[in-house]
N, C-alpha and C. Protein backbone atom coordinates (compact mmCIF):
# COMPACT_ATOMS: atom_id res chain seq x y z
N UNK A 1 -69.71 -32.52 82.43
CA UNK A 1 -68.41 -31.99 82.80
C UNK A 1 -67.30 -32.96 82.46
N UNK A 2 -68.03 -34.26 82.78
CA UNK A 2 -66.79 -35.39 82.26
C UNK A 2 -66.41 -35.38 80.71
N UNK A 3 -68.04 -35.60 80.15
CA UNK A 3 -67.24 -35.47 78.94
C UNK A 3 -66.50 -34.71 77.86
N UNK A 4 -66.47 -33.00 78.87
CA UNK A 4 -66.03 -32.18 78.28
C UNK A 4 -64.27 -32.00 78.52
N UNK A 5 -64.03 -32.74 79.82
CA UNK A 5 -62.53 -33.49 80.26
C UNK A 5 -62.19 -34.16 79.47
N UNK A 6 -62.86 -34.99 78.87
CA UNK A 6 -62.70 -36.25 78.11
C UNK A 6 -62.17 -35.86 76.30
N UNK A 7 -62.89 -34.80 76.10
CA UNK A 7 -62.50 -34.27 74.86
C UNK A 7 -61.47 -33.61 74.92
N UNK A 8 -61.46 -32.78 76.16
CA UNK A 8 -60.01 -31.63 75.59
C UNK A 8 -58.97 -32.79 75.41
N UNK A 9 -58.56 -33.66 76.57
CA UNK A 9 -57.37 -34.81 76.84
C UNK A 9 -57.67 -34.89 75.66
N UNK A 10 -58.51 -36.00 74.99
CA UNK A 10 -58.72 -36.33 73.60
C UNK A 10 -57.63 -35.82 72.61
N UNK A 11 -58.51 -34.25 72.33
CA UNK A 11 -58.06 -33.68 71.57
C UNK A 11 -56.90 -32.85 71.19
N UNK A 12 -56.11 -33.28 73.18
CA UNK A 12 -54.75 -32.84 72.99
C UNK A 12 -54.10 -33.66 72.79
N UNK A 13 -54.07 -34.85 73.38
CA UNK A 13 -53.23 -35.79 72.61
C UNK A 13 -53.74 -36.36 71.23
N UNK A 14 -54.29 -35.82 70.17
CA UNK A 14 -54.40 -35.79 68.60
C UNK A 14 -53.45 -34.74 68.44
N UNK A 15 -53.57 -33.63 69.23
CA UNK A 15 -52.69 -32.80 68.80
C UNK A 15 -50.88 -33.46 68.59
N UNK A 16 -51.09 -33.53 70.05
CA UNK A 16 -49.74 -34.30 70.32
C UNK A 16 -49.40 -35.17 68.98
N UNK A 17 -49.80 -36.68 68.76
CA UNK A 17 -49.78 -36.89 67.57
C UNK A 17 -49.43 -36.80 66.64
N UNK A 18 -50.33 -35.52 66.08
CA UNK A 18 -49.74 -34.90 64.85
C UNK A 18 -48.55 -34.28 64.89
N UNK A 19 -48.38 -33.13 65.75
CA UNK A 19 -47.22 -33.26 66.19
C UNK A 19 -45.95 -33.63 66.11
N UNK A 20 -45.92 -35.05 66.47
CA UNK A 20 -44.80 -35.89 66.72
C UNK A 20 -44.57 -36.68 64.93
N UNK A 21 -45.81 -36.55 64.35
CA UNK A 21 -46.02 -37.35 62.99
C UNK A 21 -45.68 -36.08 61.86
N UNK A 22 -45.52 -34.63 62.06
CA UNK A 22 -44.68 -34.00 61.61
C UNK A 22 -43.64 -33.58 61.75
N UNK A 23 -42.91 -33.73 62.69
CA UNK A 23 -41.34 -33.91 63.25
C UNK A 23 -40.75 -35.50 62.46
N UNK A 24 -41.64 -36.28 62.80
CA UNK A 24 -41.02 -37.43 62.21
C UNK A 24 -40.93 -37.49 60.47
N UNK A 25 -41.90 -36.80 60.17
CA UNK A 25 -41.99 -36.76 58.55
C UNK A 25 -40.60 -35.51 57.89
N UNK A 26 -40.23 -34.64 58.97
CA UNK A 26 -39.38 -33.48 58.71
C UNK A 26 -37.96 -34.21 58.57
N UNK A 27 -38.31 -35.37 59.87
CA UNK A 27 -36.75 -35.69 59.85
C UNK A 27 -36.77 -37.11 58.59
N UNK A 28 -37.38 -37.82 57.89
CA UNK A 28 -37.50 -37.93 57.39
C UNK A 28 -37.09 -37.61 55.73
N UNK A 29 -37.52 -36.59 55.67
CA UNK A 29 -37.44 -35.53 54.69
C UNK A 29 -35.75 -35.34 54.38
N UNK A 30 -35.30 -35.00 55.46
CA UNK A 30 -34.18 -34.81 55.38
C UNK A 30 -32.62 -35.97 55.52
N UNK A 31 -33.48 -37.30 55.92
CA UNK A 31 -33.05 -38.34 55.56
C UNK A 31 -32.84 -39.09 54.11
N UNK A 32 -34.39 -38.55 53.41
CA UNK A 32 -34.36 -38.81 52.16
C UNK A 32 -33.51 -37.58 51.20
N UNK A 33 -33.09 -36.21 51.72
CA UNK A 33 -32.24 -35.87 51.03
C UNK A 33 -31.10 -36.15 51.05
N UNK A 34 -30.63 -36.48 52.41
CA UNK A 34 -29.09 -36.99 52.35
C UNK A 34 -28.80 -38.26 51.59
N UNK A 35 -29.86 -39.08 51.62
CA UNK A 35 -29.79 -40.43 51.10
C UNK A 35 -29.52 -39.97 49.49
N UNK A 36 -30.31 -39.09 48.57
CA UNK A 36 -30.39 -38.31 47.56
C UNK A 36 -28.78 -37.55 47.19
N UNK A 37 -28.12 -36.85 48.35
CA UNK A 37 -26.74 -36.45 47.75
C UNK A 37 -26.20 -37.36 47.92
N UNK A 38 -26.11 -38.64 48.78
CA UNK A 38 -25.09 -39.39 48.87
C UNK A 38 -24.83 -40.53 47.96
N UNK A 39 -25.80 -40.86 47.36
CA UNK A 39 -26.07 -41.59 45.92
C UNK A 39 -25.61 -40.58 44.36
N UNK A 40 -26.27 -39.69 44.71
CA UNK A 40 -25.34 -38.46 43.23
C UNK A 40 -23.93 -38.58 43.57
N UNK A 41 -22.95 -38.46 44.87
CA UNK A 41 -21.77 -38.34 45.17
C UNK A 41 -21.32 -39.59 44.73
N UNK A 42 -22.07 -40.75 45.16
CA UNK A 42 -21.39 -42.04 44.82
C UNK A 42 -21.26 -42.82 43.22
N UNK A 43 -23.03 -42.25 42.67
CA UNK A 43 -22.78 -42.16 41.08
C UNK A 43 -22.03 -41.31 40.04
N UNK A 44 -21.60 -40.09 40.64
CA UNK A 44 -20.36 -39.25 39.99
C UNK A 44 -19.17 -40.10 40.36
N UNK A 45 -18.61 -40.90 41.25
CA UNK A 45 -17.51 -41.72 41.10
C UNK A 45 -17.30 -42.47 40.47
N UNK A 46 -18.70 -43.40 40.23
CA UNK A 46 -18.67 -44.56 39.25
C UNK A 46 -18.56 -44.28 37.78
N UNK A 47 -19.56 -42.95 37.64
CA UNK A 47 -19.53 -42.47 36.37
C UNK A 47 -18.30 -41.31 35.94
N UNK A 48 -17.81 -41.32 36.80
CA UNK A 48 -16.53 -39.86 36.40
C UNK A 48 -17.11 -38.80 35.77
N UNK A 49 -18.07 -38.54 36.79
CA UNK A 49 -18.25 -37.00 36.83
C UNK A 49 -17.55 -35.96 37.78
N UNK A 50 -17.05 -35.73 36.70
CA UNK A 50 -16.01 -34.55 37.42
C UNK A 50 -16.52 -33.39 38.63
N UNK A 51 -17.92 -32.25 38.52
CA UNK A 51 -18.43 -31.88 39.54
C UNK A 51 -19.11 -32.90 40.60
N UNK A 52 -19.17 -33.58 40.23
CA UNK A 52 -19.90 -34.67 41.69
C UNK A 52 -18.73 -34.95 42.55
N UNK A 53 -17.68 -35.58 41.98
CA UNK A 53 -16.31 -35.96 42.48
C UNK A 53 -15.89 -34.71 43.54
N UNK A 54 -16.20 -33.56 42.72
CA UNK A 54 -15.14 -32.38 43.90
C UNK A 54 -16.27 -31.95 44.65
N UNK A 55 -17.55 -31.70 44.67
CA UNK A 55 -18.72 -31.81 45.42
C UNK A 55 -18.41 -32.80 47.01
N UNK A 56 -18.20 -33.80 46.12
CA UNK A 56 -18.00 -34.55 47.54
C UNK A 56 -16.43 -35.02 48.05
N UNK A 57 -15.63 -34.51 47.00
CA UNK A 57 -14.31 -33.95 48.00
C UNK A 57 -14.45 -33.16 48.85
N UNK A 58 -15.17 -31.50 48.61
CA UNK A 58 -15.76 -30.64 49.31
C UNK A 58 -16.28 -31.06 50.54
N UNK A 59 -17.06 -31.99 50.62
CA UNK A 59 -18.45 -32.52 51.48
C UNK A 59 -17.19 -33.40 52.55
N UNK A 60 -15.87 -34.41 51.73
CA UNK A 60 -15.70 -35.15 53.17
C UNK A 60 -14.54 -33.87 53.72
N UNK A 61 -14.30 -33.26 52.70
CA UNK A 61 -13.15 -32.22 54.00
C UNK A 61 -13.40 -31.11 55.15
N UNK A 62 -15.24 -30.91 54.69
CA UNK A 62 -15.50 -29.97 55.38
C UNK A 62 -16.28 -31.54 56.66
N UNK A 63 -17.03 -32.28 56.46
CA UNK A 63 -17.12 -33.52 57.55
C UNK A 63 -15.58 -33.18 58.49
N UNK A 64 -14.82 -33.79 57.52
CA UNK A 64 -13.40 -33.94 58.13
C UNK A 64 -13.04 -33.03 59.43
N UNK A 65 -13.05 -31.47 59.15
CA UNK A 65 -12.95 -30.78 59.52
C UNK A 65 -13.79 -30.80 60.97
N UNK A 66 -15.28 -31.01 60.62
CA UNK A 66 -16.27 -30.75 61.48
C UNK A 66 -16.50 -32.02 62.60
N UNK A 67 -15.52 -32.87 62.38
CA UNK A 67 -15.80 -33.99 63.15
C UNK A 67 -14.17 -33.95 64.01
N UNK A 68 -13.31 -32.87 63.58
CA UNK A 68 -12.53 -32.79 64.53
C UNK A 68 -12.12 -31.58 65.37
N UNK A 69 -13.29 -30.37 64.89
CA UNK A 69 -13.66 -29.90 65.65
C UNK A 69 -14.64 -29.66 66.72
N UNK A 70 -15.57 -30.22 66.37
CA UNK A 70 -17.24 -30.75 66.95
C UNK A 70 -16.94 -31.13 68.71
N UNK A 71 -16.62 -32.51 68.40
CA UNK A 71 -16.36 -33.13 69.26
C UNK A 71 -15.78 -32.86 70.85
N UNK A 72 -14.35 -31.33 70.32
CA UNK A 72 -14.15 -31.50 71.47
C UNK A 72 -14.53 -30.33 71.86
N UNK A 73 -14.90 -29.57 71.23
CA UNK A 73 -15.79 -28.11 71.62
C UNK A 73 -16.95 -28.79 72.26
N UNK A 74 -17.95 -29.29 72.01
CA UNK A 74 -18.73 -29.98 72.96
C UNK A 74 -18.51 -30.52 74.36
N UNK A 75 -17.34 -30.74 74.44
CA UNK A 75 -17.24 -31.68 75.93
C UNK A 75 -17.05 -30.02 76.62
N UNK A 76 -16.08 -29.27 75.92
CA UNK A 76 -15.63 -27.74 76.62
C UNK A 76 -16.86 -27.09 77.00
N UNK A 77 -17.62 -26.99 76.04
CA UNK A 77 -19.40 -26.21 76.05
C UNK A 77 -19.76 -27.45 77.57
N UNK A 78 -20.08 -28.15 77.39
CA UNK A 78 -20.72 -29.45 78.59
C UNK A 78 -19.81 -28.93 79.55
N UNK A 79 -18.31 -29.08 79.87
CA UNK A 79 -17.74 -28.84 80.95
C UNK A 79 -17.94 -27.01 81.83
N UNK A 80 -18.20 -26.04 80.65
CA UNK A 80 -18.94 -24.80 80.78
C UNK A 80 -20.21 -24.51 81.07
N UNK A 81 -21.24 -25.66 80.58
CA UNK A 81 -22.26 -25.63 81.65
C UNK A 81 -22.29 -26.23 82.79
N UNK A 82 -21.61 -26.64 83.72
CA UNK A 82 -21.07 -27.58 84.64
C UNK A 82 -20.34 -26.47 85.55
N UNK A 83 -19.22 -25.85 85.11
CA UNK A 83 -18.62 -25.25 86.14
C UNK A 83 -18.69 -24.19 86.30
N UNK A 84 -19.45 -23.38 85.08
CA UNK A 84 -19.33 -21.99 85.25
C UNK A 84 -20.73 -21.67 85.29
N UNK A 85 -20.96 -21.15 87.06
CA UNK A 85 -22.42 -20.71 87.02
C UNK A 85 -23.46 -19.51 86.66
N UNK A 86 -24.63 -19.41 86.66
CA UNK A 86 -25.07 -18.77 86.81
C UNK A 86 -24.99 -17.59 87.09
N UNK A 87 -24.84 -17.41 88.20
CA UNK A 87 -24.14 -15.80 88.78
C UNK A 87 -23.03 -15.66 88.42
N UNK A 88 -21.85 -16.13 88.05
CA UNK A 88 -20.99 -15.75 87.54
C UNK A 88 -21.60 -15.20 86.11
N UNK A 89 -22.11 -15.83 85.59
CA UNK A 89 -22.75 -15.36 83.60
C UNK A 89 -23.60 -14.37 84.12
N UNK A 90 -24.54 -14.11 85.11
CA UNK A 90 -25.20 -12.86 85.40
C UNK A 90 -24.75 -11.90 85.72
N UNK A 91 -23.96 -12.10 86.54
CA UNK A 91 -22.87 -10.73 87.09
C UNK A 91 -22.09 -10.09 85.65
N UNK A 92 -21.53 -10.99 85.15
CA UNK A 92 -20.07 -10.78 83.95
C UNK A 92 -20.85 -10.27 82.67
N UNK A 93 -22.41 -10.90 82.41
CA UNK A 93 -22.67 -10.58 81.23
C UNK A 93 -24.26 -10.82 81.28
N UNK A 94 -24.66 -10.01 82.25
CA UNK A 94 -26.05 -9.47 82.44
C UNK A 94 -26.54 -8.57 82.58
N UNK A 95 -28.12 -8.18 82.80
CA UNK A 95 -28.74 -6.87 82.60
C UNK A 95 -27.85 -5.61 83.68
N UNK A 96 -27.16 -6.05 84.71
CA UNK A 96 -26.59 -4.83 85.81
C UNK A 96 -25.09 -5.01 85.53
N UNK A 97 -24.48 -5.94 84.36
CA UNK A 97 -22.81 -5.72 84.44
C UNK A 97 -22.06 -4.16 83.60
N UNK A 98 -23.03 -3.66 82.85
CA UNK A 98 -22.39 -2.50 82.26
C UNK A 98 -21.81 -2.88 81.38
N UNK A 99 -20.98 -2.09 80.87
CA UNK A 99 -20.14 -2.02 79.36
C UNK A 99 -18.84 -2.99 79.77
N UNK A 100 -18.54 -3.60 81.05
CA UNK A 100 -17.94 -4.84 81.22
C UNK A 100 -18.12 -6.26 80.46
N UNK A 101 -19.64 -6.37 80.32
CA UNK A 101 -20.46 -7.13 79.41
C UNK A 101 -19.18 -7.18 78.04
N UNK A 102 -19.08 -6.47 77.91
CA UNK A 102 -19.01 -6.44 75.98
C UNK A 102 -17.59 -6.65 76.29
N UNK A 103 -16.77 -6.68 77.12
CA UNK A 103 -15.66 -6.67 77.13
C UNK A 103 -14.75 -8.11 77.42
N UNK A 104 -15.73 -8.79 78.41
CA UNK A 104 -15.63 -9.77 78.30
C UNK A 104 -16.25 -11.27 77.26
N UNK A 105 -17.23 -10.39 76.65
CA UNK A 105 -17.55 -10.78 75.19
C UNK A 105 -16.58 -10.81 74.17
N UNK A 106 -15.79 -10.43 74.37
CA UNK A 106 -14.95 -9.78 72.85
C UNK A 106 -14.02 -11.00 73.60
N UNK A 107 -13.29 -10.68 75.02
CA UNK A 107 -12.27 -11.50 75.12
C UNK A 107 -12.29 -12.95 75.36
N UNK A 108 -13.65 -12.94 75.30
CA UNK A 108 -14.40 -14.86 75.07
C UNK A 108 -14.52 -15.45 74.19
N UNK A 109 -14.88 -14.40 72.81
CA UNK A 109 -14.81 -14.75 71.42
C UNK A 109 -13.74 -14.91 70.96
N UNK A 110 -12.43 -14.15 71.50
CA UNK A 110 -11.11 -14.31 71.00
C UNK A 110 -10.25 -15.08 71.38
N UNK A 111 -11.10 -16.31 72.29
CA UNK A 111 -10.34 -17.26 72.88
C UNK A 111 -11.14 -18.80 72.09
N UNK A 112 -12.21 -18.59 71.63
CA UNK A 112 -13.01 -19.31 71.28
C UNK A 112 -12.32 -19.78 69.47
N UNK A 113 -11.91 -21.36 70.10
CA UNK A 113 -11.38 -21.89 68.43
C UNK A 113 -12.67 -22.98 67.81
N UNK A 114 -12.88 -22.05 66.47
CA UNK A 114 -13.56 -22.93 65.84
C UNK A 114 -14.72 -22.42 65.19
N UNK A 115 -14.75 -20.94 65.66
CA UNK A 115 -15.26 -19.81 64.70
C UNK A 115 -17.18 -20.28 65.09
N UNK A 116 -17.64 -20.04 64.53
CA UNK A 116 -19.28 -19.93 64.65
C UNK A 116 -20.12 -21.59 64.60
N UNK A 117 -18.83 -22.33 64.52
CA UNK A 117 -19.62 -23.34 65.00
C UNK A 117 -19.53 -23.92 66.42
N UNK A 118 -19.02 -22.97 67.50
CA UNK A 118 -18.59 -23.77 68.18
C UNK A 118 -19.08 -22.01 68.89
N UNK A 119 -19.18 -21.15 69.00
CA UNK A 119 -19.66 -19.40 68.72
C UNK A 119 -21.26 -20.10 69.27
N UNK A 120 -22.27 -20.33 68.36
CA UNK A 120 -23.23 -20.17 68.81
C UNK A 120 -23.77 -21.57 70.11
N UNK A 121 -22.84 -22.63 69.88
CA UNK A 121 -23.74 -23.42 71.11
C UNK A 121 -22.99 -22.63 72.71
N UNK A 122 -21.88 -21.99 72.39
CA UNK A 122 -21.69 -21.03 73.77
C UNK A 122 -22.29 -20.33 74.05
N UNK A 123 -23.25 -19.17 72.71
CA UNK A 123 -23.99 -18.14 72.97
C UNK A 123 -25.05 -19.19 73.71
N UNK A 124 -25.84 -20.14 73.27
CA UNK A 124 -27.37 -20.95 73.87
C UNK A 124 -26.86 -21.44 74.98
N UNK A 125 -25.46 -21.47 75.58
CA UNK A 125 -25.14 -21.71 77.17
C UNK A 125 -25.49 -20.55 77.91
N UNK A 126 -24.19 -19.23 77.09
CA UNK A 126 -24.76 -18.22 78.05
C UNK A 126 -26.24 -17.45 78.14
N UNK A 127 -27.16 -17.68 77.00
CA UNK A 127 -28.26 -17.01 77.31
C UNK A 127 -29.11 -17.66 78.27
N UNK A 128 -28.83 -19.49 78.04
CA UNK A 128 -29.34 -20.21 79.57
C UNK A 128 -28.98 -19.56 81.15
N UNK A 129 -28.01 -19.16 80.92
CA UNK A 129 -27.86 -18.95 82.70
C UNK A 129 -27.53 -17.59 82.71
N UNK A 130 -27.87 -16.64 81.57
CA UNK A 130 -28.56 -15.26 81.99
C UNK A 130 -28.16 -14.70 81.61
N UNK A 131 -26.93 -14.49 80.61
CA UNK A 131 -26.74 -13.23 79.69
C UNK A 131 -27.72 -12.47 78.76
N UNK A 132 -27.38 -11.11 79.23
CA UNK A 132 -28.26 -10.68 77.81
C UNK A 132 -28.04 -10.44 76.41
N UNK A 133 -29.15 -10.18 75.32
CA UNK A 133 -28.98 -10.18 74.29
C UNK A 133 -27.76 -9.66 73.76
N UNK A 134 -27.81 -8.03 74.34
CA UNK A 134 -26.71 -7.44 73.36
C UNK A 134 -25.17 -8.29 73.60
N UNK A 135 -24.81 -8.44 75.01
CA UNK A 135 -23.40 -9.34 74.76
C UNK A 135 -23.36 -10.50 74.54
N UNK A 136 -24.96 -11.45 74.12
CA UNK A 136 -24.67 -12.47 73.28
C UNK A 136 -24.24 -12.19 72.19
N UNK A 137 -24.92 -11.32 71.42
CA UNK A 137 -24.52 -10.70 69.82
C UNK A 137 -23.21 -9.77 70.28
N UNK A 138 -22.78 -8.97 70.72
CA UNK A 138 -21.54 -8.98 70.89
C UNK A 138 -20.54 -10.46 70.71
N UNK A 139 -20.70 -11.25 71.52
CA UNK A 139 -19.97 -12.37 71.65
C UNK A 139 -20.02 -13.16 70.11
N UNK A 140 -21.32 -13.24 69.71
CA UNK A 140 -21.03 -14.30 68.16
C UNK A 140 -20.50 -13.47 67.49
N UNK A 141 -20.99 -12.41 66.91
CA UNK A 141 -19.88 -11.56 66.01
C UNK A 141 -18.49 -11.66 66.22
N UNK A 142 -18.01 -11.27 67.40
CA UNK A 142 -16.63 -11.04 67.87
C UNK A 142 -15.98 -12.22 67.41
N UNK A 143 -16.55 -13.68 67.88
CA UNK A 143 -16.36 -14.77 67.15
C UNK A 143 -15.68 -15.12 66.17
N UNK A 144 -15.94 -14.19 64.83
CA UNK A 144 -16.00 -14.17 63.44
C UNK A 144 -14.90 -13.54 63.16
N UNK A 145 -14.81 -12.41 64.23
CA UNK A 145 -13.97 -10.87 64.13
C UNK A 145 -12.53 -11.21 64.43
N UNK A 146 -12.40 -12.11 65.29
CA UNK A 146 -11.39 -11.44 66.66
C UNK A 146 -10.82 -12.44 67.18
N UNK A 147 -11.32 -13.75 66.58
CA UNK A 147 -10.19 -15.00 66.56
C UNK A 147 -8.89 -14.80 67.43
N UNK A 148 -8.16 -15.06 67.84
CA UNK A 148 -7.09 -14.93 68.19
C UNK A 148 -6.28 -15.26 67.27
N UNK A 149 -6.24 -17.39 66.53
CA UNK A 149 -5.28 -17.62 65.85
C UNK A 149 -5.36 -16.80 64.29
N UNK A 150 -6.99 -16.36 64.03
CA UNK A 150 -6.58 -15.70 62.51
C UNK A 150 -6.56 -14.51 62.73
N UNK A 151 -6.02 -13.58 63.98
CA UNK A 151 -5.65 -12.89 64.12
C UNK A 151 -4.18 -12.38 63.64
N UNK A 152 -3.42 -13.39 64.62
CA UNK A 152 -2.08 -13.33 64.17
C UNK A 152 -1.56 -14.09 62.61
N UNK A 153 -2.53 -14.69 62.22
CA UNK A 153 -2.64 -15.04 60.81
C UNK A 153 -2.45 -13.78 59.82
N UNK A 154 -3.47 -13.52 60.14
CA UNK A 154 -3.85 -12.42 58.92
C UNK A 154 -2.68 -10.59 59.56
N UNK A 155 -2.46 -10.46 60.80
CA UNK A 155 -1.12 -9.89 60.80
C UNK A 155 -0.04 -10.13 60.15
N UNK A 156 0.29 -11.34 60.51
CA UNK A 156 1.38 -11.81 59.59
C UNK A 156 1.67 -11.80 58.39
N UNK A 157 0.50 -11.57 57.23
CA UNK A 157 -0.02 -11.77 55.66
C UNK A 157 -0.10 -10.47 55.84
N UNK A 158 -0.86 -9.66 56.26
CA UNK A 158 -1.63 -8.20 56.25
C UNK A 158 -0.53 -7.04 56.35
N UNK A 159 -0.49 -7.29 57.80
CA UNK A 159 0.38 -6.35 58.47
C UNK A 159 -0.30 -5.82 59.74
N UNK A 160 0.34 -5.78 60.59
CA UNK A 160 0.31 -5.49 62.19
C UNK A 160 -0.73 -4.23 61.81
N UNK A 161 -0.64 -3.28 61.43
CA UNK A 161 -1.18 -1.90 61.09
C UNK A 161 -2.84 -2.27 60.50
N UNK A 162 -3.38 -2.85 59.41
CA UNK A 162 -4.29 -3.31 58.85
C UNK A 162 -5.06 -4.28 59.86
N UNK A 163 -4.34 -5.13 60.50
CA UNK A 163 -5.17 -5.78 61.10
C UNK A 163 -5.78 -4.89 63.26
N UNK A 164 -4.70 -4.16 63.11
CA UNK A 164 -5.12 -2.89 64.20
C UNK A 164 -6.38 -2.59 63.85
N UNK A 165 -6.11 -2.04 62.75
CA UNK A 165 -7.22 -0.86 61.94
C UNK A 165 -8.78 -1.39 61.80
N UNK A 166 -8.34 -2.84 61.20
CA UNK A 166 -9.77 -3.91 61.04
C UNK A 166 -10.45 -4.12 62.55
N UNK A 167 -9.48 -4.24 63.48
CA UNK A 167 -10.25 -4.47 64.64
C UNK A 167 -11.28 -3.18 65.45
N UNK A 168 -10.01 -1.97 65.25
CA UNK A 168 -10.15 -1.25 65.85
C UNK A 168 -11.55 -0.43 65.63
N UNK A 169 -12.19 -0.67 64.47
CA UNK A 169 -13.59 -0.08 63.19
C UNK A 169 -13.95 -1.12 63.73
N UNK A 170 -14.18 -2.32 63.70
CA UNK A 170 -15.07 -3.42 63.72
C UNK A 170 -15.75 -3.60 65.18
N UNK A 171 -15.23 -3.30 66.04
CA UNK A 171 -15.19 -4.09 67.53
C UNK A 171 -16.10 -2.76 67.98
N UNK A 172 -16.10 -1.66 67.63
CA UNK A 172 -17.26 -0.21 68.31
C UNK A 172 -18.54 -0.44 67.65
N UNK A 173 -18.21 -0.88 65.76
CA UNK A 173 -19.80 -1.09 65.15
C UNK A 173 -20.21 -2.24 65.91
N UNK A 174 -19.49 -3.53 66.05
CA UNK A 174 -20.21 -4.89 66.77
C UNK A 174 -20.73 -4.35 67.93
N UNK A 175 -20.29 -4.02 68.57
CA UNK A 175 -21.08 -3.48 70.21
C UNK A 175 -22.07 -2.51 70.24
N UNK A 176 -22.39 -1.01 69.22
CA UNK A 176 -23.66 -0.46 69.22
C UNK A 176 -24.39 -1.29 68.05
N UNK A 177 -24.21 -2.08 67.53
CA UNK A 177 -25.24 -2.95 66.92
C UNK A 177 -25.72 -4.03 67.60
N UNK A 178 -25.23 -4.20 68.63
CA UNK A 178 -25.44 -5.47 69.39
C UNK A 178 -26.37 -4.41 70.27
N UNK A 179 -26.15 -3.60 71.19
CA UNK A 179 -26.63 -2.43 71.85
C UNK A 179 -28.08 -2.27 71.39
N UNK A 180 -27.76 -2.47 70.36
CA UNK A 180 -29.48 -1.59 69.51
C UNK A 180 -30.31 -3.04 69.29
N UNK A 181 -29.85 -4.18 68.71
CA UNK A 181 -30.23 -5.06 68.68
C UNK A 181 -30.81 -6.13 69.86
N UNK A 182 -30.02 -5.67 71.21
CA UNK A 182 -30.23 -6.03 72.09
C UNK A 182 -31.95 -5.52 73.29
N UNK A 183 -31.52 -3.85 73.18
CA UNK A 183 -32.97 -3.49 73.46
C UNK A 183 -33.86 -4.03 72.51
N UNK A 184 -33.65 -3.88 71.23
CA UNK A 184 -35.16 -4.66 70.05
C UNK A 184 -35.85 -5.34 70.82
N UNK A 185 -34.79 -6.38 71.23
CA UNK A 185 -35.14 -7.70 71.38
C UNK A 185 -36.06 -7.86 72.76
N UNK A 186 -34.85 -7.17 73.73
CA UNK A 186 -35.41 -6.60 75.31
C UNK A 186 -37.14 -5.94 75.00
N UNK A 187 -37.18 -5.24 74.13
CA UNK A 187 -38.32 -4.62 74.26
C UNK A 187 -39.51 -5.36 73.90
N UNK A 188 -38.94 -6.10 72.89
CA UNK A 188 -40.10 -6.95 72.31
C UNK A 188 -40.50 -8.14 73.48
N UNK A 189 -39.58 -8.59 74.10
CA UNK A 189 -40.18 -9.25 75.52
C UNK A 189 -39.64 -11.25 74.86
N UNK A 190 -38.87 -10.67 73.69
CA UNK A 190 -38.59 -11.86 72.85
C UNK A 190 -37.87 -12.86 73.94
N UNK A 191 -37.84 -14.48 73.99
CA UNK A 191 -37.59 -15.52 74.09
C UNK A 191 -37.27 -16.50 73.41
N UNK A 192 -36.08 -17.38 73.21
CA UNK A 192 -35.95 -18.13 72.69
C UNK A 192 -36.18 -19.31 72.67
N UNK A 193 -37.03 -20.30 71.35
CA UNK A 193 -37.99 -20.89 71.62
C UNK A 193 -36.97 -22.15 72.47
N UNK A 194 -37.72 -22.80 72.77
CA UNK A 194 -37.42 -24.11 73.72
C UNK A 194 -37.49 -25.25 72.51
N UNK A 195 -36.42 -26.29 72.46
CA UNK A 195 -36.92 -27.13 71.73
C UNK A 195 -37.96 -28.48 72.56
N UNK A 196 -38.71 -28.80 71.37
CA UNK A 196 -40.24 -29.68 72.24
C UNK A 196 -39.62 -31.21 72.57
């Protein structure tokens, strides 16, 4: 009996192991590619290559960008898992809130600056403390949709009328696709994985 204790432990921590020795080889991997563009970026300077040069003009404006938006959307996401609980995200945008759900989806996404990068670590807050599927996917789409500032952006360029019109088509398909997408998911009994 012992030594059949003795093997599983064993043989779970080999598992373990390996494991940890393919995570490390992944991240790895992807160390040696960055190391890989960041040497092409730096030998197109030396050598005046013209696509390498705007490659990694490209590369520091979108950094640029992402390091001054990142930052403080994170502390907002951290200060949102902190103050806004549970039952509040269950009540507002859970299995018994009704078509309230989607409504306050839309008007969360349209307050939300920074478009889908800053969209989905809110959705992995609210599905932590209990929203369901469909007004998560309500909520990232809307994201994309319903901006507030390129709202009045693209009014301004567009026209008050066009950008009505865009919302007004867009915002019924996002919600029965989220709807339909949401039971899928409900039905399938789906979970999102945990990271190890």
């Amino acid at each position: 009996m012992r030594n059949t204790k003795t093997k599983d432990k064993n043989s779970e921590k080999s598992e373990n192991i390996e494991k940890n020795k393919s995570k490390t080889n992944k991240k790895m991997i992807n160390y040696y590619i960055f190391a890989v563009f960041a040497a092409f970026i730096g030998a197109s300077y030396i050598l005046d290559f013209d696509l390498g040069q705007r490659i990694g003009s490209n590369f520091m404006i979108f950094a640029r960008d992402m390091a001054s938006i990142l930052p403080p959307a994170f502390v907002l996401i951290g200060l949102f898992e902190v103050w806004v609980s549970r039952e509040s995200i269950e009540k507002n945008f859970g299995n018994t809130s009704g078509f309230k759900q989607y409504i306050y989806a839309v008007l969360l996404a349209a307050t939300t600056v920074g478009g889908t990068f800053v969209a989905f670590p809110v959705a992995n807050s609210l599905y932590h403390k209990g929203a369901n599927y469909s007004s998560i996917f309500t909520y990232v789409t809307s994201a994309s949709l319903v901006m507030i500032p390129m709202s009045i952006m693209e009014a301004s360029i567009l026209g008050v009328k066009f950008t009505a019109i865009r919302i007004g088509v867009s915002l019924p398909l996002v919600i029965i696709s989220s709807i339909i997408l949401g039971n899928f998911f409900r039905d399938m009994n789906y979970k999102i994985p945990q990271p190890d």
